[in-house]
C-alpha atoms as a PDB file:
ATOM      1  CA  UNK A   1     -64.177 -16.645 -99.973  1.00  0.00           C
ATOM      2  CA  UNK A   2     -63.059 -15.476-103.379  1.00  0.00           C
ATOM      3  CA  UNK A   3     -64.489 -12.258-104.578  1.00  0.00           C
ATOM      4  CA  UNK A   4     -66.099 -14.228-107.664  1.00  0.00           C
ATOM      5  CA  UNK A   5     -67.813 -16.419-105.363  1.00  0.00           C
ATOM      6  CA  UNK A   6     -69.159 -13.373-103.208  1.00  0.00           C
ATOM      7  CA  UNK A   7     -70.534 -12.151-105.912  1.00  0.00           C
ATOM      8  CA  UNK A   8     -72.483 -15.338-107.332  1.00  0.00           C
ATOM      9  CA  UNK A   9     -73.995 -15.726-104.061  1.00  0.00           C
ATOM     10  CA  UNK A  10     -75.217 -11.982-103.753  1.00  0.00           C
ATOM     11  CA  UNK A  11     -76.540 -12.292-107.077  1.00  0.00           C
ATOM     12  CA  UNK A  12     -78.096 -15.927-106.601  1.00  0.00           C
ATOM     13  CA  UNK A  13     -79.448 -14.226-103.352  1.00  0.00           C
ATOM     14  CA  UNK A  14     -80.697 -11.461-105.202  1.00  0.00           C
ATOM     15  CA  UNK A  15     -82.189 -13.360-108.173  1.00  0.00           C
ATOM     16  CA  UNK A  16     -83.224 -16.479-106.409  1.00  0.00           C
ATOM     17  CA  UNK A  17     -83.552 -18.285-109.149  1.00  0.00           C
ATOM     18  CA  UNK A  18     -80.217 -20.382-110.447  1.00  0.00           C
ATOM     19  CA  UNK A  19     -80.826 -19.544-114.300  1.00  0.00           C
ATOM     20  CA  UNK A  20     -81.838 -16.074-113.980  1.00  0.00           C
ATOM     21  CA  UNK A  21     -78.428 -15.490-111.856  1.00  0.00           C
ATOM     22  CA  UNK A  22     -76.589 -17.261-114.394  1.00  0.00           C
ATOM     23  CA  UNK A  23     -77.385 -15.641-116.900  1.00  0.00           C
ATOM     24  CA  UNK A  24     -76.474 -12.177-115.498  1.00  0.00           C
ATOM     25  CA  UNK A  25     -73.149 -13.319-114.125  1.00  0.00           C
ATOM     26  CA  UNK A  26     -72.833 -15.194-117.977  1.00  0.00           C
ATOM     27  CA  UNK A  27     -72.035 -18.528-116.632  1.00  0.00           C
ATOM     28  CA  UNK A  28     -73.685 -21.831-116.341  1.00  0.00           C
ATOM     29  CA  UNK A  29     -76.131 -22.745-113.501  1.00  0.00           C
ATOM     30  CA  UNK A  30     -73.542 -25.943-113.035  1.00  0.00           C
ATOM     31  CA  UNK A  31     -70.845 -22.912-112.090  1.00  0.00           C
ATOM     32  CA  UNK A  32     -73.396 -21.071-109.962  1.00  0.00           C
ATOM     33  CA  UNK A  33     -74.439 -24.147-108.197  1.00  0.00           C
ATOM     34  CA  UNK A  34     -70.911 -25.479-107.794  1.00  0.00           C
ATOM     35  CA  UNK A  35     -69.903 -22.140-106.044  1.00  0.00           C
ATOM     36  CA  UNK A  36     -72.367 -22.257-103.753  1.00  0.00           C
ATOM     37  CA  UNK A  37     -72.748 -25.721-102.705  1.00  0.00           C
ATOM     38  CA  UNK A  38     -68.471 -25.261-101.747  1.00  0.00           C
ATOM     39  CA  UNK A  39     -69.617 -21.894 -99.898  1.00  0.00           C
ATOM     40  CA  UNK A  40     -72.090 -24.047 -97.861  1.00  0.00           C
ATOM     41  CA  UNK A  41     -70.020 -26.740 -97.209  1.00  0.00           C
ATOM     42  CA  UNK A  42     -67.083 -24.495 -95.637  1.00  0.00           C
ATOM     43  CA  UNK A  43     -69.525 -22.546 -93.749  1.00  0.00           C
ATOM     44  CA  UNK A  44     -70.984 -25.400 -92.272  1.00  0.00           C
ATOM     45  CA  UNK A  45     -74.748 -24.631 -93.323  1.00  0.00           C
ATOM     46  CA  UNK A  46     -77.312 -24.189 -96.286  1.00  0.00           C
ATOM     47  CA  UNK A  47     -77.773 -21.063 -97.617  1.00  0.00           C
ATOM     48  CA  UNK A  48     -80.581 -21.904 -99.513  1.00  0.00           C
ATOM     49  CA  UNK A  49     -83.986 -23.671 -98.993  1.00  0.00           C
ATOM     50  CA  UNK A  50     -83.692 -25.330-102.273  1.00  0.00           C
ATOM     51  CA  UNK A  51     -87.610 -27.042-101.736  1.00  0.00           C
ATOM     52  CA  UNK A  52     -88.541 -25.922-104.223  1.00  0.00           C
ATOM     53  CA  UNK A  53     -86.838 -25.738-107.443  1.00  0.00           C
ATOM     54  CA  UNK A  54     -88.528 -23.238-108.842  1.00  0.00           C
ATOM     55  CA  UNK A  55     -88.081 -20.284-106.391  1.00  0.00           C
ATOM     56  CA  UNK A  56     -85.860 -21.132-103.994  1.00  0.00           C
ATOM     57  CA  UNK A  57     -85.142 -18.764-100.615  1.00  0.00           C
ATOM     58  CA  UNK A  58     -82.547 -17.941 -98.402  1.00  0.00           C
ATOM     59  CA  UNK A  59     -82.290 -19.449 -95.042  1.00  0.00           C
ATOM     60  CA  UNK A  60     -81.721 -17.372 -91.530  1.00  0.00           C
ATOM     61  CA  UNK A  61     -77.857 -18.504 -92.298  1.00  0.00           C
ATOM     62  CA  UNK A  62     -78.582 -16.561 -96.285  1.00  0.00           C
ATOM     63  CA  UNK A  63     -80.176 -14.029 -94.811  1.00  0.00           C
ATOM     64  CA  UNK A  64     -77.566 -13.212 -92.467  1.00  0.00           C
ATOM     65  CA  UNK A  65     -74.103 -13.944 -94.853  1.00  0.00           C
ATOM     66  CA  UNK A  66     -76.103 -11.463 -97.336  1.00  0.00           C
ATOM     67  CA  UNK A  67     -76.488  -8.478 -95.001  1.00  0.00           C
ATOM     68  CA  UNK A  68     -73.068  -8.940 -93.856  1.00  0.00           C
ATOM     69  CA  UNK A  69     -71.263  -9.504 -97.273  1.00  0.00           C
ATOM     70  CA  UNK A  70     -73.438  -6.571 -99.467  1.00  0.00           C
ATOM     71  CA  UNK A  71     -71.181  -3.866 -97.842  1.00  0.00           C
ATOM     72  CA  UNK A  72     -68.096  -5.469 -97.906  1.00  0.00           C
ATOM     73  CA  UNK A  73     -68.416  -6.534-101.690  1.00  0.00           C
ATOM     74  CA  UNK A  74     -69.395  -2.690-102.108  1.00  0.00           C
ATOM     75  CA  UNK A  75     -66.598  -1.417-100.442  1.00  0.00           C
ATOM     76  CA  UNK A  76     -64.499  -3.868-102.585  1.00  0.00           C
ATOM     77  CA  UNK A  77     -65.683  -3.016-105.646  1.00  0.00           C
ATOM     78  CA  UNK A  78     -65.815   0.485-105.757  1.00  0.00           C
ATOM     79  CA  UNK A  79     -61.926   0.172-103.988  1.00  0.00           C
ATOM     80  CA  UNK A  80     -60.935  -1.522-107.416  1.00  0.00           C
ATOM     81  CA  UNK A  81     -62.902   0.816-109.314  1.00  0.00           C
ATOM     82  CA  UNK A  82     -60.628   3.593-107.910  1.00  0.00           C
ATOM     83  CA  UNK A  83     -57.767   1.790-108.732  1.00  0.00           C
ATOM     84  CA  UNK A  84     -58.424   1.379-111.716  1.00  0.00           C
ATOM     85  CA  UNK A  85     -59.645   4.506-112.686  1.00  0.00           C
ATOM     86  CA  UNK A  86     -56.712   6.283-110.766  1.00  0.00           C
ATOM     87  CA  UNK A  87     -54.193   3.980-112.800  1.00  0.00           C
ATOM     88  CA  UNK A  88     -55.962   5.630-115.941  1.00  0.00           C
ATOM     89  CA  UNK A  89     -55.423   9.062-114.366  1.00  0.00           C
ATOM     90  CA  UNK A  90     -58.952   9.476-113.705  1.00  0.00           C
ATOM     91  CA  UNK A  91     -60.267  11.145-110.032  1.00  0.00           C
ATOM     92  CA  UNK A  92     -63.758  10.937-109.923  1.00  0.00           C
ATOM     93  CA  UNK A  93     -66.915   9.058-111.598  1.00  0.00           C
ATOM     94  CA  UNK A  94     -69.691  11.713-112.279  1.00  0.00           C
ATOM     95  CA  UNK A  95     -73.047   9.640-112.583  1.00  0.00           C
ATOM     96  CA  UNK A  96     -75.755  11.179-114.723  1.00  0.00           C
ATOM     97  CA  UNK A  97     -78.973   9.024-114.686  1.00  0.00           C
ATOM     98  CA  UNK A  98     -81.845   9.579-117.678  1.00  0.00           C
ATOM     99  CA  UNK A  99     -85.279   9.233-117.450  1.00  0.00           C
ATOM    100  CA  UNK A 100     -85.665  10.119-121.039  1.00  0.00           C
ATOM    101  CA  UNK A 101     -83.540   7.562-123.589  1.00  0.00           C
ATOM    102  CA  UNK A 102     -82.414  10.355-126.048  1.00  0.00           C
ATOM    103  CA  UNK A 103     -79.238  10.080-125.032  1.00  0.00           C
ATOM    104  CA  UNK A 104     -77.887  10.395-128.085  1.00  0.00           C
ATOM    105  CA  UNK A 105     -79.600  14.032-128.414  1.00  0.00           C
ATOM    106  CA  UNK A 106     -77.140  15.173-125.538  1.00  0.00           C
ATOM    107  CA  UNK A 107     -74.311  14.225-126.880  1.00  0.00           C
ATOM    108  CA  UNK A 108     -73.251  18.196-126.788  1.00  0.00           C
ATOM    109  CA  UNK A 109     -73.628  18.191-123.336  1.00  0.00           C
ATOM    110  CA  UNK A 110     -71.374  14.693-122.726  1.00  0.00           C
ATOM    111  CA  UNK A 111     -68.657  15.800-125.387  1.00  0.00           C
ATOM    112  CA  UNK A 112     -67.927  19.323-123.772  1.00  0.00           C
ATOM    113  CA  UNK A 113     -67.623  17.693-120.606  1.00  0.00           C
ATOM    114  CA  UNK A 114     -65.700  15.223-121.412  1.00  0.00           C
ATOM    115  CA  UNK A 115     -63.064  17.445-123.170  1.00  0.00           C
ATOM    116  CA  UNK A 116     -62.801  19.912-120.537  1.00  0.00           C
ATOM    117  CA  UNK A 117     -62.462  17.671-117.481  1.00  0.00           C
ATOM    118  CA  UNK A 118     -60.496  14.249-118.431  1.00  0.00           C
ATOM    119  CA  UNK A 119     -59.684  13.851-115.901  1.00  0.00           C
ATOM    120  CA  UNK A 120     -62.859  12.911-114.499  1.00  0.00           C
ATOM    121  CA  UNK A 121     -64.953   9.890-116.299  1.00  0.00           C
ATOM    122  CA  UNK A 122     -68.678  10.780-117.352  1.00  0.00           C
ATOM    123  CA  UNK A 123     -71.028   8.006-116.489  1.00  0.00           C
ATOM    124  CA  UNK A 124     -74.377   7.822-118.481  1.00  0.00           C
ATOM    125  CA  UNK A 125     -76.739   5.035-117.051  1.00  0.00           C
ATOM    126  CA  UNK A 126     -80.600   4.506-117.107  1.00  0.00           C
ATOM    127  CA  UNK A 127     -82.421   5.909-114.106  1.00  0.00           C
ATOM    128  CA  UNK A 128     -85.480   3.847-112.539  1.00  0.00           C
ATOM    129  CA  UNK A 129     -88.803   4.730-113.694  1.00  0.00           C
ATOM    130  CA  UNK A 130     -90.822   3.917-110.305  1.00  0.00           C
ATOM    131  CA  UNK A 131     -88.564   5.902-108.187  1.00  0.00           C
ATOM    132  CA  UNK A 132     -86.467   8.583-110.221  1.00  0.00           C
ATOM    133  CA  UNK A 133     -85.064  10.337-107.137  1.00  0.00           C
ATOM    134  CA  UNK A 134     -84.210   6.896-105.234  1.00  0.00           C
ATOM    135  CA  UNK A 135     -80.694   6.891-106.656  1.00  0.00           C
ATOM    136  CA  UNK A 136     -79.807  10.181-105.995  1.00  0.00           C
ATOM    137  CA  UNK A 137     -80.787   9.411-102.082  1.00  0.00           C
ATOM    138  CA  UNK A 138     -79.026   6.428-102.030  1.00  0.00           C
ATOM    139  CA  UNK A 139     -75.973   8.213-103.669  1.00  0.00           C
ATOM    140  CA  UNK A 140     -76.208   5.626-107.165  1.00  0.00           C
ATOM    141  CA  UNK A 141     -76.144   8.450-109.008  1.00  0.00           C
ATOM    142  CA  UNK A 142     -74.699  11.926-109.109  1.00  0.00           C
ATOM    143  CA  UNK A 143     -77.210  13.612-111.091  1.00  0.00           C
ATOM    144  CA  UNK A 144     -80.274  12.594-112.744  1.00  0.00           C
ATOM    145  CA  UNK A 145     -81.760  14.219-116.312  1.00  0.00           C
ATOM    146  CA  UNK A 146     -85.410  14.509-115.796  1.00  0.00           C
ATOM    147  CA  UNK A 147     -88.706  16.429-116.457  1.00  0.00           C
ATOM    148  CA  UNK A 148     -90.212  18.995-114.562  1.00  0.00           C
ATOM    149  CA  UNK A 149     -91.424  20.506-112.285  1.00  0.00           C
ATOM    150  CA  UNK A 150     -89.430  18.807-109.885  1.00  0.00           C
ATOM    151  CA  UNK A 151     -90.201  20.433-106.336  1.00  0.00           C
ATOM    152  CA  UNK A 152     -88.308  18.546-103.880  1.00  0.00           C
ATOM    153  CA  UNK A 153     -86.445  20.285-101.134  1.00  0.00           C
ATOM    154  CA  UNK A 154     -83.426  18.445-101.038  1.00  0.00           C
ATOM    155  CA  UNK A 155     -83.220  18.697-104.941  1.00  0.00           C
ATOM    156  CA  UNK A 156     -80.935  21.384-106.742  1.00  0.00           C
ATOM    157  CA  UNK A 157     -82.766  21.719-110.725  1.00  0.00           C
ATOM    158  CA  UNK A 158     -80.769  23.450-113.600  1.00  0.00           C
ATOM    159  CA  UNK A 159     -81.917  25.221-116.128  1.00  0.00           C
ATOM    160  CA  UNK A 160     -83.966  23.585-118.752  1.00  0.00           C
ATOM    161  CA  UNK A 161     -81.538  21.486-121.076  1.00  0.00           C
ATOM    162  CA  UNK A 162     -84.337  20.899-123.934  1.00  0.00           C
ATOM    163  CA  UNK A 163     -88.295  20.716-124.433  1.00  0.00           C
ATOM    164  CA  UNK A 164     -90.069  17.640-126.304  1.00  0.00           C
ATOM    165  CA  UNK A 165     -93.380  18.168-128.111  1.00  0.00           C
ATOM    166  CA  UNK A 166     -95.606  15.658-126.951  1.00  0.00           C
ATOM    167  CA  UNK A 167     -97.028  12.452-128.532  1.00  0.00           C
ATOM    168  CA  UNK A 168     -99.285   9.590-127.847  1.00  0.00           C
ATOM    169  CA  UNK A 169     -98.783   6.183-128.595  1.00  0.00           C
ATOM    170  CA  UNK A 170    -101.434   3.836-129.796  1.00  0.00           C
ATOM    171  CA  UNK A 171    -102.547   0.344-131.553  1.00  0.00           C
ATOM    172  CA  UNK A 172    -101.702   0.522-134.979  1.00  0.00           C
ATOM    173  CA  UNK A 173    -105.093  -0.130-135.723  1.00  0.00           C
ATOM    174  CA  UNK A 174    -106.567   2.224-132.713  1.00  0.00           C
ATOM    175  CA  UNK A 175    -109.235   4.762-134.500  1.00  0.00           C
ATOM    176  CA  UNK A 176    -107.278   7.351-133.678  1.00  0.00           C
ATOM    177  CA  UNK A 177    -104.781   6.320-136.294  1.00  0.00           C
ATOM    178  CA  UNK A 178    -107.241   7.706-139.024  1.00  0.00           C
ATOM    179  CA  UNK A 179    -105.641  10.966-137.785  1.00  0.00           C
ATOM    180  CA  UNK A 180    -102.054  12.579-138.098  1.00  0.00           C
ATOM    181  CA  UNK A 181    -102.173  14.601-135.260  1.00  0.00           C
ATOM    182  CA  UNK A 182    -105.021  14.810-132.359  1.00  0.00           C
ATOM    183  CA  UNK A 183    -105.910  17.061-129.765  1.00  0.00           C
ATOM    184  CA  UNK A 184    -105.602  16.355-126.110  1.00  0.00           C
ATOM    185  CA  UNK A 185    -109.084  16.349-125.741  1.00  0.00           C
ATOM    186  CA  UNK A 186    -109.258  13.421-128.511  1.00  0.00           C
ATOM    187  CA  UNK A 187    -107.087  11.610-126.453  1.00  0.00           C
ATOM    188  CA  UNK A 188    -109.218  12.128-123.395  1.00  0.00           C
ATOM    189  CA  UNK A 189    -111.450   9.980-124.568  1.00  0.00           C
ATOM    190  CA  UNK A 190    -109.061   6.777-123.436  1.00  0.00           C
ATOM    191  CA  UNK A 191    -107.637   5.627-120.482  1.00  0.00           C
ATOM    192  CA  UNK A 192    -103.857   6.340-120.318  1.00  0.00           C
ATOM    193  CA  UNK A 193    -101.127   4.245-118.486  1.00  0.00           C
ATOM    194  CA  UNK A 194    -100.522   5.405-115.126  1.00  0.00           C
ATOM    195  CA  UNK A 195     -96.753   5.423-113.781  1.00  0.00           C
ATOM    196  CA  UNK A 196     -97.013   4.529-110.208  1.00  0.00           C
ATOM    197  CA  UNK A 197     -95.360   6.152-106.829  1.00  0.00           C
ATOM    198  CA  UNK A 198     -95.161   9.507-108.661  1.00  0.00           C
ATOM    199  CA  UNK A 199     -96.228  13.054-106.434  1.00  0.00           C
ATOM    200  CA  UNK A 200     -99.152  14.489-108.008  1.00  0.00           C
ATOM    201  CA  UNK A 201     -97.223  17.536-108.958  1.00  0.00           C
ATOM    202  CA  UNK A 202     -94.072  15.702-111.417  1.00  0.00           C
ATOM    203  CA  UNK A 203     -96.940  13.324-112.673  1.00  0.00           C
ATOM    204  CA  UNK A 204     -98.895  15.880-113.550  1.00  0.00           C
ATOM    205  CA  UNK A 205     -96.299  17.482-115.299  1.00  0.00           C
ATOM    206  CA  UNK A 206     -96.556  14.349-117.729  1.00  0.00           C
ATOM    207  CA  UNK A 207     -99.813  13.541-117.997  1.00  0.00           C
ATOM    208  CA  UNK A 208    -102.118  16.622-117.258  1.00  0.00           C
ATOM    209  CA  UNK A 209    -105.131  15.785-114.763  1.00  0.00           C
ATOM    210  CA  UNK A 210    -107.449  17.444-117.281  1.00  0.00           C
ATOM    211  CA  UNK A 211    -107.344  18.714-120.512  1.00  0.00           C
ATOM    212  CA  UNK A 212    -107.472  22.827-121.390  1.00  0.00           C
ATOM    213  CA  UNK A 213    -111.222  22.886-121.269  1.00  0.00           C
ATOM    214  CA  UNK A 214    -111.554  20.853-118.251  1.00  0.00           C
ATOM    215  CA  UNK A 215    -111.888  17.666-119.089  1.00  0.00           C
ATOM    216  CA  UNK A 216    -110.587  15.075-116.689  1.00  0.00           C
ATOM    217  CA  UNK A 217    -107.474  12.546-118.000  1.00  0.00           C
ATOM    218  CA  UNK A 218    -108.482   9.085-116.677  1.00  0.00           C
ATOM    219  CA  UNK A 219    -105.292   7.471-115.725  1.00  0.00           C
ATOM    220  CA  UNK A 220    -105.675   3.929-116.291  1.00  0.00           C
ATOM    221  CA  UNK A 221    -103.873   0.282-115.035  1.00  0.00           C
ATOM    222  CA  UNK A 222    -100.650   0.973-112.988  1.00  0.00           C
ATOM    223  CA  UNK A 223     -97.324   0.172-115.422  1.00  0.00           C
ATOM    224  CA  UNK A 224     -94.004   0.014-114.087  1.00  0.00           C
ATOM    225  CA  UNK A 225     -91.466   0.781-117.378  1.00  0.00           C
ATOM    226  CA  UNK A 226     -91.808   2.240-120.532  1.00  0.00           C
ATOM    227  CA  UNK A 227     -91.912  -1.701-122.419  1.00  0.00           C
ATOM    228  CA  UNK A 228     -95.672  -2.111-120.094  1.00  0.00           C
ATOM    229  CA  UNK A 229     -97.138   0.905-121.576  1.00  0.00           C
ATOM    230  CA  UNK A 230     -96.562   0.311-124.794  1.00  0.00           C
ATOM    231  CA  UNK A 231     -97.510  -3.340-124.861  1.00  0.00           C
ATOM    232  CA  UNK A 232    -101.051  -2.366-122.955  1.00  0.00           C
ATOM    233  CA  UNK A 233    -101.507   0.650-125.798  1.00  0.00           C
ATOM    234  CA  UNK A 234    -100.498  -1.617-128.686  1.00  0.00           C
ATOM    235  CA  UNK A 235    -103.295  -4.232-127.222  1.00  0.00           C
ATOM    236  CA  UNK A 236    -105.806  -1.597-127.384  1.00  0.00           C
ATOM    237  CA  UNK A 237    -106.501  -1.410-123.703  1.00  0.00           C
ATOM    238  CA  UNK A 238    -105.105   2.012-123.244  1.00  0.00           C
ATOM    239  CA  UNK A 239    -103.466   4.934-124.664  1.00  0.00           C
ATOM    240  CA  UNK A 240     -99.605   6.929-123.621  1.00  0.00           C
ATOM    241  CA  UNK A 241     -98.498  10.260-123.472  1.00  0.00           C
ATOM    242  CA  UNK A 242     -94.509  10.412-124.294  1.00  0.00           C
ATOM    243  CA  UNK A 243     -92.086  13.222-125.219  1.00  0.00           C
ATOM    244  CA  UNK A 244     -91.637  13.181-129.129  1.00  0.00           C
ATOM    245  CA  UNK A 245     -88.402  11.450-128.997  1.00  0.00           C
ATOM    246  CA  UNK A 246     -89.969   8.351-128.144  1.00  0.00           C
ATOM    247  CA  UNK A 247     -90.537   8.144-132.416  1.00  0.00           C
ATOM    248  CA  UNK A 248     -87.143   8.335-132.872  1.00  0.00           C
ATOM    249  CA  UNK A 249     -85.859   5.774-130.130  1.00  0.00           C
ATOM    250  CA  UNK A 250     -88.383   2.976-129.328  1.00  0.00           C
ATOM    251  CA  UNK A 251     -90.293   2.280-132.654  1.00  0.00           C
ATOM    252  CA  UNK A 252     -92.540  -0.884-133.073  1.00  0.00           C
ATOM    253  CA  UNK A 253     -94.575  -2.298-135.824  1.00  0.00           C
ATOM    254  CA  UNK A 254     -97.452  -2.681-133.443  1.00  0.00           C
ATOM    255  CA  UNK A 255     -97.603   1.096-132.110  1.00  0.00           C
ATOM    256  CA  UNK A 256     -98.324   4.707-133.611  1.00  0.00           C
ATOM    257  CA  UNK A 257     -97.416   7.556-132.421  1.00  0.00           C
ATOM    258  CA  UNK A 258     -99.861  10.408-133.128  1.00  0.00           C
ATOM    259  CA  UNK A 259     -98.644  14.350-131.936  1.00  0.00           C
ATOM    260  CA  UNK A 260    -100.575  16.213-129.772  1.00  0.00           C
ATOM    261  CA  UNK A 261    -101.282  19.460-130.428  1.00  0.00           C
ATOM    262  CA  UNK A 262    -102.382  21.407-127.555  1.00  0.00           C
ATOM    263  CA  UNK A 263     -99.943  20.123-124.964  1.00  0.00           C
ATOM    264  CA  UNK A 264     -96.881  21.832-124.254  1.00  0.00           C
ATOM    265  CA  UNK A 265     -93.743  20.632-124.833  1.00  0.00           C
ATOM    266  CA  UNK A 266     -92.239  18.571-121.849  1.00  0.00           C
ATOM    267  CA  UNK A 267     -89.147  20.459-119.990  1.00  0.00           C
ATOM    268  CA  UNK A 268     -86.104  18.346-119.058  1.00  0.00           C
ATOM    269  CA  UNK A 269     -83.354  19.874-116.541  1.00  0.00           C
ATOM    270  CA  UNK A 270     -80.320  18.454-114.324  1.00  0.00           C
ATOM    271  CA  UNK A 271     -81.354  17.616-110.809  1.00  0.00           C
ATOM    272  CA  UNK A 272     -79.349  16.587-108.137  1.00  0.00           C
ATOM    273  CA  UNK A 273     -78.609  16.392-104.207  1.00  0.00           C
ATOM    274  CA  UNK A 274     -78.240  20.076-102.578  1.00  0.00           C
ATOM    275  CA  UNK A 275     -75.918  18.568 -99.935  1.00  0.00           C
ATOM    276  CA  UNK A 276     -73.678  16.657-102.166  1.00  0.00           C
ATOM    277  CA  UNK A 277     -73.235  18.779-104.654  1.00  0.00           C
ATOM    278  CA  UNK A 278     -69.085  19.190-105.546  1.00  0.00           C
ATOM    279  CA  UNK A 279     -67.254  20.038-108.236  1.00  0.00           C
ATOM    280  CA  UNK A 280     -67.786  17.629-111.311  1.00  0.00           C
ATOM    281  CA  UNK A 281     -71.053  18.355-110.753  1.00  0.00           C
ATOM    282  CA  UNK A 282     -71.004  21.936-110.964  1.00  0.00           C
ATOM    283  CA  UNK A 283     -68.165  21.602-113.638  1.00  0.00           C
ATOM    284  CA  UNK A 284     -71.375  19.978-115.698  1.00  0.00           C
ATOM    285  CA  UNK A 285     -73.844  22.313-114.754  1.00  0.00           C
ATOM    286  CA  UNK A 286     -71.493  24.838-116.306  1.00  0.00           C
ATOM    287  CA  UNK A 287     -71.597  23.071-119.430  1.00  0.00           C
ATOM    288  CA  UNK A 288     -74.864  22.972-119.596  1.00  0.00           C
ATOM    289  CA  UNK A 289     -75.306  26.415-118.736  1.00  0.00           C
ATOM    290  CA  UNK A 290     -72.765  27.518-121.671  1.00  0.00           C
ATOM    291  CA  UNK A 291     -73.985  25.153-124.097  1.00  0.00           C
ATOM    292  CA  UNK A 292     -77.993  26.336-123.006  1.00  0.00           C
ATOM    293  CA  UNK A 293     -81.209  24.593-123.784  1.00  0.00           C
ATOM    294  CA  UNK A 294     -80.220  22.437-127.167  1.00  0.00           C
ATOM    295  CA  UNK A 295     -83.135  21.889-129.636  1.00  0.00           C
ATOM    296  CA  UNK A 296     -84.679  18.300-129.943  1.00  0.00           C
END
């Protein structure tokens, strides 16, 4: 089996849907369908329960081919990767994931690294909302940018890179808009999205359980990215807390984003794995340190 076709099957078994996988490996369904009806006919089996056409599944035969081929395409991969990367004169991929999307903001922090260590190649990639520390577990990523406090005993935190004053998105036409900047207890008023899977401690750290004089945040309907929250606020339904860059990155003609005054400003740091901690990533947390907390 090619290495192409390996991959159009993990993704088909991944996507189970023949246009969706497609359309991430950009080629036609004809191609993905071709592919695998030649892998089934070699291996002697279907794959797929193609019943129906609109979600199809894998078989026990699926099922089994994916388990065994997901770390063999993974070895395969990242064994070219190397290659390539070692043909380049590179020796290591240092993976920083970002919860916030200000990357451009850190750009201090990604040029000084970059010019002190070519050698190594700096990796900037969008971290998963529901699960932040997931891909530092798995080993996806080398070190994640995120807000704190993060109090995790396997987790190594850096000093704080930079603080965002806080905002709150709403409907364009939410009453609050009559304002230019409200207070937290304003905002109390409104149900607010509510991230899900998050400990009580880092969530609180984004959206405070109660306001300064007491009064209780209601967290609202469970949203799982930052696109859910702000199509629930811009429908009325509910209001979101964000760090201040959020004006700057994600605009929309349907949302406003008010500041709030009596929050404090929301601390980002580096985090990453105590126990695999080496030395690109202490070569960044370096940089960091010498370049200190930058102003946003």
């Amino acid at each position: 089996m090619e290495i192409r076709d390996i991959e159009i099957f993990l993704t088909l078994a991944e996507e189970l849907h023949f246009g969706r996988a497609a359309e991430r490996l950009h080629v036609s369904q004809a191609r993905v369908s071709q592919a695998i009806n030649q892998q089934e006919r070699r291996l002697g089996g279907a794959l797929f329960d193609r019943a129906n056409r609109r979600q199809i599944r894998l078989t026990p035969l699926g099922r089994q081919l994916r388990d065994d081929l997901r770390p063999v395409y993974a070895g395969l991969r990242d064994s070219l990767e190397r290659a390539h990367l070692a043909a380049r004169g590179i020796t290591h991929v240092l993976r920083v994931g970002m919860l916030p999307i200000n990357v451009q903001d850190l750009r201090p922090y990604w040029d000084t690294f970059r010019s002190r260590h070519p050698q190594w190649k700096l990796q900037i990639q969008h971290a998963s909302f529901l699960d932040p520390f997931a891909g530092l577990r798995r080993g996806d990523l080398d070190m994640l940018v995120c807000w704190l406090p993060v109090e995790e005993p396997d987790l190594t935190v850096s000093p704080v890179l930079f603080a965002d004053p806080r905002v709150v998105a709403v409907a364009t036409d939410h009453e609050l808009t009559r304002l230019t900047t409200v207070s937290l207890d304003m905002v109390a008023d409104f149900q607010h999205a509510n991230p899900p899977t998050w400990t009580d401690n880092w969530a609180d750290g984004y959206i405070p359980s109660h306001t300064r004089s007491g009064r209780r945040i209601e967290r609202g309907p469970l949203v799982h990215n930052t696109e859910e929250a702000l199509t629930l606020a811009s429908t009325g339904d509910l209001v979101s807390l964000f760090p201040a860059h959020m004006r700057r990155y994600w605009s929309r003609p349907d949302i406003a984003y008010l500041s709030v005054t009596d929050i404090d400003a929301l601390p980002y740091a580096l985090v990453w794995r105590t126990e695999t901690e080496n030395d690109p990533i202490r070569a960044f947390a370096r940089v960091a340190a010498d370049i200190g907390t930058l102003a946003i």
